[in-house]
C-alpha atoms as a PDB file:
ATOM      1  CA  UNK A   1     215.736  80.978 177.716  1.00  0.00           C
ATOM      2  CA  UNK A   2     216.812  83.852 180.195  1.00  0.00           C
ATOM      3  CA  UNK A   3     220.593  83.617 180.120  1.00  0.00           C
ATOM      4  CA  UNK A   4     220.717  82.663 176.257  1.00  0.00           C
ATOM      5  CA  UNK A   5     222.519  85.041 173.947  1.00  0.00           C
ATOM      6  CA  UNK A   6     220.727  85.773 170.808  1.00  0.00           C
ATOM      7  CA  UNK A   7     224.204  84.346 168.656  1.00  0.00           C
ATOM      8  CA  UNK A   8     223.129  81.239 170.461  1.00  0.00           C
ATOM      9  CA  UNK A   9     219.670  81.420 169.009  1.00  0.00           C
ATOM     10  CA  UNK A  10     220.914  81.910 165.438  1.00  0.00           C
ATOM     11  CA  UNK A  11     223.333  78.733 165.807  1.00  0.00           C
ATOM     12  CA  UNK A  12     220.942  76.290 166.895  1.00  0.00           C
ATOM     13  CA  UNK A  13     218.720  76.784 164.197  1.00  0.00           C
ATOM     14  CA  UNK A  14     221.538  76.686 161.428  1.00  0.00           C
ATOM     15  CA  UNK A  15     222.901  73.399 162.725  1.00  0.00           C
ATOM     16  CA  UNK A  16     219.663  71.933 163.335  1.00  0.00           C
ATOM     17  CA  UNK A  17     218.837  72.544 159.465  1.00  0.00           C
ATOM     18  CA  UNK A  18     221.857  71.423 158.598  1.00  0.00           C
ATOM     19  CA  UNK A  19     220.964  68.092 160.430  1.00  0.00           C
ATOM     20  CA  UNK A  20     217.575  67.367 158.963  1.00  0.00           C
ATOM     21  CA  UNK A  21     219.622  67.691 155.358  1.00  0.00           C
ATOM     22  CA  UNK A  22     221.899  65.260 155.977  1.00  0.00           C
ATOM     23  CA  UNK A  23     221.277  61.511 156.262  1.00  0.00           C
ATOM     24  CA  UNK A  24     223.347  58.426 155.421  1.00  0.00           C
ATOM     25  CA  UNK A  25     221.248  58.153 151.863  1.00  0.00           C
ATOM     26  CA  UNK A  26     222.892  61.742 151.271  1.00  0.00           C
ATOM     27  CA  UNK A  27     226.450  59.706 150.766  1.00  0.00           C
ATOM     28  CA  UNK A  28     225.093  56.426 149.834  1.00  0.00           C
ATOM     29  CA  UNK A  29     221.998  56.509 147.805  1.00  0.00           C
ATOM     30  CA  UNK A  30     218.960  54.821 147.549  1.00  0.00           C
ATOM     31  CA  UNK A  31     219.980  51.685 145.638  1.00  0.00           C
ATOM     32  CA  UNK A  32     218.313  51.001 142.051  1.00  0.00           C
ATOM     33  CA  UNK A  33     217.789  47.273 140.496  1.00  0.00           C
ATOM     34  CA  UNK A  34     217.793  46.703 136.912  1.00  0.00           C
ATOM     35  CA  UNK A  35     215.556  44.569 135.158  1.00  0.00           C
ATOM     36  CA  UNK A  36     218.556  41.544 135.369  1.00  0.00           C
ATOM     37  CA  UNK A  37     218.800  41.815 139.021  1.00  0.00           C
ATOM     38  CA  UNK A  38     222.199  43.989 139.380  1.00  0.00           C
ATOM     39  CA  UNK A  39     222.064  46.579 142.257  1.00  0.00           C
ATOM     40  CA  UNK A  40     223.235  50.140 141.545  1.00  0.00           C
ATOM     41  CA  UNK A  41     224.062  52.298 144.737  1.00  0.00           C
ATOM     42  CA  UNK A  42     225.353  56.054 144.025  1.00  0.00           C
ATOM     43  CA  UNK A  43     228.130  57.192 146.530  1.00  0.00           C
ATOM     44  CA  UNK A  44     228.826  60.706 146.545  1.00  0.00           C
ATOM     45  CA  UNK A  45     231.221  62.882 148.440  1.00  0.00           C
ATOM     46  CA  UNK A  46     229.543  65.625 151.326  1.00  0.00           C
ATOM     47  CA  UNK A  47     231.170  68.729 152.272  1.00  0.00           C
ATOM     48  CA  UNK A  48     229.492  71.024 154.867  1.00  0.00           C
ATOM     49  CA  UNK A  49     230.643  74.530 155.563  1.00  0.00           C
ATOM     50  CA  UNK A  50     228.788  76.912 158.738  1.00  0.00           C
ATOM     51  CA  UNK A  51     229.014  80.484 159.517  1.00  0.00           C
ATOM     52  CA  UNK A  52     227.510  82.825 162.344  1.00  0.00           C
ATOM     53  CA  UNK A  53     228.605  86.248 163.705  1.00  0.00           C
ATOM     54  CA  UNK A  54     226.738  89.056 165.028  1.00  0.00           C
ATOM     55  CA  UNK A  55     227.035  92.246 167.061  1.00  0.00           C
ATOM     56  CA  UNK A  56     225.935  93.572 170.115  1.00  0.00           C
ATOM     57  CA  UNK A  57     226.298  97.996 171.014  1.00  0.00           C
ATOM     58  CA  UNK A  58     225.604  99.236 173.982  1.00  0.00           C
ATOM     59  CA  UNK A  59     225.082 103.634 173.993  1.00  0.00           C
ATOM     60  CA  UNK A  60     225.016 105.325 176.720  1.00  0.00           C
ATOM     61  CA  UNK A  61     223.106 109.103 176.459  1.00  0.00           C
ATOM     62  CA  UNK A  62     225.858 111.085 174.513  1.00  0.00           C
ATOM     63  CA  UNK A  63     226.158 108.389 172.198  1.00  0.00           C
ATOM     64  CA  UNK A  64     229.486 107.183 173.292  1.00  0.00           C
ATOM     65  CA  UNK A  65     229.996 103.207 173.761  1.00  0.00           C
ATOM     66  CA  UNK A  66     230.102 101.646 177.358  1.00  0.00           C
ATOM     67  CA  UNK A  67     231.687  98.122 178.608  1.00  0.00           C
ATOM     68  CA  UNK A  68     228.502  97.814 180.931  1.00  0.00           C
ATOM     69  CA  UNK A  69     227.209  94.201 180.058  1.00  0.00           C
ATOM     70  CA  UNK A  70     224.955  93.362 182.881  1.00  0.00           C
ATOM     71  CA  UNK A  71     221.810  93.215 180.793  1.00  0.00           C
ATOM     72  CA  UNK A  72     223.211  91.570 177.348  1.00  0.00           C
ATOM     73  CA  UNK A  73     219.023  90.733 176.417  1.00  0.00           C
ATOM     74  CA  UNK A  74     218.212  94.485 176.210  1.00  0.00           C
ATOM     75  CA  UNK A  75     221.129  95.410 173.886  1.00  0.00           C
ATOM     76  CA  UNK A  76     220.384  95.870 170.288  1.00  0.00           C
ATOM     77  CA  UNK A  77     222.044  92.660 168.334  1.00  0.00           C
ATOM     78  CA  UNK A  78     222.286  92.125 164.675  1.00  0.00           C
ATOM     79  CA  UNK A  79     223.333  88.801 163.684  1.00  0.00           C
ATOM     80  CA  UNK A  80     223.020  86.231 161.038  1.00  0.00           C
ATOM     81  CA  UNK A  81     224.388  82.483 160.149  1.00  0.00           C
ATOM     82  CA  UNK A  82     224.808  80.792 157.080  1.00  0.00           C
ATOM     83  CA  UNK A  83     225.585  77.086 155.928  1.00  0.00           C
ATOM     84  CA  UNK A  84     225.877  75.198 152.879  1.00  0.00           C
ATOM     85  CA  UNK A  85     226.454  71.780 151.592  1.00  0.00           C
ATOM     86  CA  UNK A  86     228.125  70.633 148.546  1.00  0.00           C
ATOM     87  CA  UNK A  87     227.149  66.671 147.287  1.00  0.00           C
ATOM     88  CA  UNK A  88     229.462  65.186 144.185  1.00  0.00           C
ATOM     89  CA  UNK A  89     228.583  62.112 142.884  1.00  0.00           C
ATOM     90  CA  UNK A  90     232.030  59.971 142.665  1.00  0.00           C
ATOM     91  CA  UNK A  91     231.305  56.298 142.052  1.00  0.00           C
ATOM     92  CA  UNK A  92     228.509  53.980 141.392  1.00  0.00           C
ATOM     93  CA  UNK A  93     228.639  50.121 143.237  1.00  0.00           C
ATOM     94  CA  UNK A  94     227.150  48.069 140.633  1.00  0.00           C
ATOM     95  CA  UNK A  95     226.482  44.510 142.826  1.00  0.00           C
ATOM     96  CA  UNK A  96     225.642  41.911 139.736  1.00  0.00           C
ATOM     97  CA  UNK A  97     224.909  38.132 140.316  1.00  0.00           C
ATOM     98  CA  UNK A  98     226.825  37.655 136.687  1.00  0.00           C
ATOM     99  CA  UNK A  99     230.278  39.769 137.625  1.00  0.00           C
ATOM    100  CA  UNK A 100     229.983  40.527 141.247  1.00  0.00           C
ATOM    101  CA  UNK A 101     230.468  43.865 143.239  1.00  0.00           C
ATOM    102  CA  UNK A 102     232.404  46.704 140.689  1.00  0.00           C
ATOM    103  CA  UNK A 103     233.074  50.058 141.679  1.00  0.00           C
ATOM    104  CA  UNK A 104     232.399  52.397 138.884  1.00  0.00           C
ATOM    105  CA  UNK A 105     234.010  55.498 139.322  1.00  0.00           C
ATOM    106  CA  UNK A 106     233.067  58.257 137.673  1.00  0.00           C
ATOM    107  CA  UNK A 107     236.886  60.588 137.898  1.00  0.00           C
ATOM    108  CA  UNK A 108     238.654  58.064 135.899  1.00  0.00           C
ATOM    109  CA  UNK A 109     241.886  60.406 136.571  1.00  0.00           C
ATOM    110  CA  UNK A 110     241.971  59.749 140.585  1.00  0.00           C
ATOM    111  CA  UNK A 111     240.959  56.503 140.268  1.00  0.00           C
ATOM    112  CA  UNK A 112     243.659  54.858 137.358  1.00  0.00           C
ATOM    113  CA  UNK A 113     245.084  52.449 140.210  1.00  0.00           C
ATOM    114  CA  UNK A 114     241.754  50.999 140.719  1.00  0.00           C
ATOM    115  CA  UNK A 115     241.396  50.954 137.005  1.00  0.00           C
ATOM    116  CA  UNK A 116     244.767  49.301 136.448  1.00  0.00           C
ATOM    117  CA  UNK A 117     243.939  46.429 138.973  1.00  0.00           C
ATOM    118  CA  UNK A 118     240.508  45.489 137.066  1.00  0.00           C
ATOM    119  CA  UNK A 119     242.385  45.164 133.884  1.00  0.00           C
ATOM    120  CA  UNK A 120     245.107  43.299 135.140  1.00  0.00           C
ATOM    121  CA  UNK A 121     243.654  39.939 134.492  1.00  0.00           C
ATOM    122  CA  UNK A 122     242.373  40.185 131.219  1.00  0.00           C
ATOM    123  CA  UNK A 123     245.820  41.825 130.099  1.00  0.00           C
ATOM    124  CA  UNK A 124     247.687  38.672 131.861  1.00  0.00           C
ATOM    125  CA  UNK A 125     245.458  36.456 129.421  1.00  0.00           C
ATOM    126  CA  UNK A 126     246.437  38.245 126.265  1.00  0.00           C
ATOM    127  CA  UNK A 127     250.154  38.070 127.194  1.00  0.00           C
ATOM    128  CA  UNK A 128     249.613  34.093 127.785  1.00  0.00           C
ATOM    129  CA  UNK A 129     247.912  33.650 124.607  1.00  0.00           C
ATOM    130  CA  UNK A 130     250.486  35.496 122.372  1.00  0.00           C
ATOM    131  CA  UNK A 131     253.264  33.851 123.473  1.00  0.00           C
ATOM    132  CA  UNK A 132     251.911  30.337 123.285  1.00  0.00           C
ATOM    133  CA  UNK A 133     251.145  31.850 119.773  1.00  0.00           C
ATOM    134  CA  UNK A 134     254.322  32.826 119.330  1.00  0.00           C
ATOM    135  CA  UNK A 135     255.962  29.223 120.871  1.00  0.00           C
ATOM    136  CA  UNK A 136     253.317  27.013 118.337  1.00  0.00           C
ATOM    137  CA  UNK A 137     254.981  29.164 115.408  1.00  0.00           C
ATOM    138  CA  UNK A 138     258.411  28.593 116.362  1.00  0.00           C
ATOM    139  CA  UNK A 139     257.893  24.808 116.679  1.00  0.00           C
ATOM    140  CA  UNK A 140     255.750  24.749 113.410  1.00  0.00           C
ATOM    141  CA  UNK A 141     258.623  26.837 111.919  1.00  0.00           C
ATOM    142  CA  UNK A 142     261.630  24.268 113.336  1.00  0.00           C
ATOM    143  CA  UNK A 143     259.697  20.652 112.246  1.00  0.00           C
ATOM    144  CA  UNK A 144     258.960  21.810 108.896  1.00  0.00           C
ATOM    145  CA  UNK A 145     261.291  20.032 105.839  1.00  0.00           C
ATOM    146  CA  UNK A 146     264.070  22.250 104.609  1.00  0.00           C
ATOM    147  CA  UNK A 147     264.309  22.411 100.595  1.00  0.00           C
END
């Protein structure tokens, strides 16, 4: 392209990798079935980051730098452009026909409230049971003879 500047150049092809790297089974994996039907789907966590800079100098005979620009293409430029991409597995979504969908996390830490809500039934039926435990004691305790 004629009126393209060489930074330009360097940009496009950077993002464009960048593109063909990422797809939605970069976040969401390709899902894996177990031998008694349950689904397993990785989700991970995507960060990107994308850098480009260059220079252009334009010397005149004596060696001095001018602000003439009319010809940027003819200018000697030096350039580059970097990228990268960082992928951390978080959590696996285990969909089971015995228990249903679970999230799995793997950063127990940042994820105690989901933690806490899971639990929450099953320590609901231990409370329940010990104090009808407890109740059945007392009532054994208050009907028995006293000697």
């Amino acid at each position: 392209m004629a009126g393209e500047h060489p930074i330009q150049g360097l940009m496009k092809t950077a993002m464009e990798n960048l593109k063909e790297m990422v797809d939605v089974n970069t976040i969401v994996g390709e899902p894996v079935e177990t031998p008694d039907g349950s689904v397993i789907l990785p989700i991970s966590k995507v960060g990107f980051g994308f850098a480009a800079g260059g220079s252009q100098f334009n010397f005149d005979v004596e060696g001095k730098t001018t602000s003439d620009q009319s010809n940027l293409n003819e200018i000697p430029f030096g350039g580059g452009s970097g990228g990268g991409i960082s992928i951390t597995p978080v959590a696996f979504l285990v969909v089971s026909k015995t228990s249903g969908v679970q999230l799995l996390p793997l950063d127990s830490q940042t994820h105690i409230y989901e933690r806490i809500i899971d639990l929450a039934p099953q320590v609901m039926d231990k409370l329940q049971n010990a104090l009808k435990k407890n109740t059945n004691q007392q009532n054994n305790e208050n009907t028995q003879p006293i000697m």
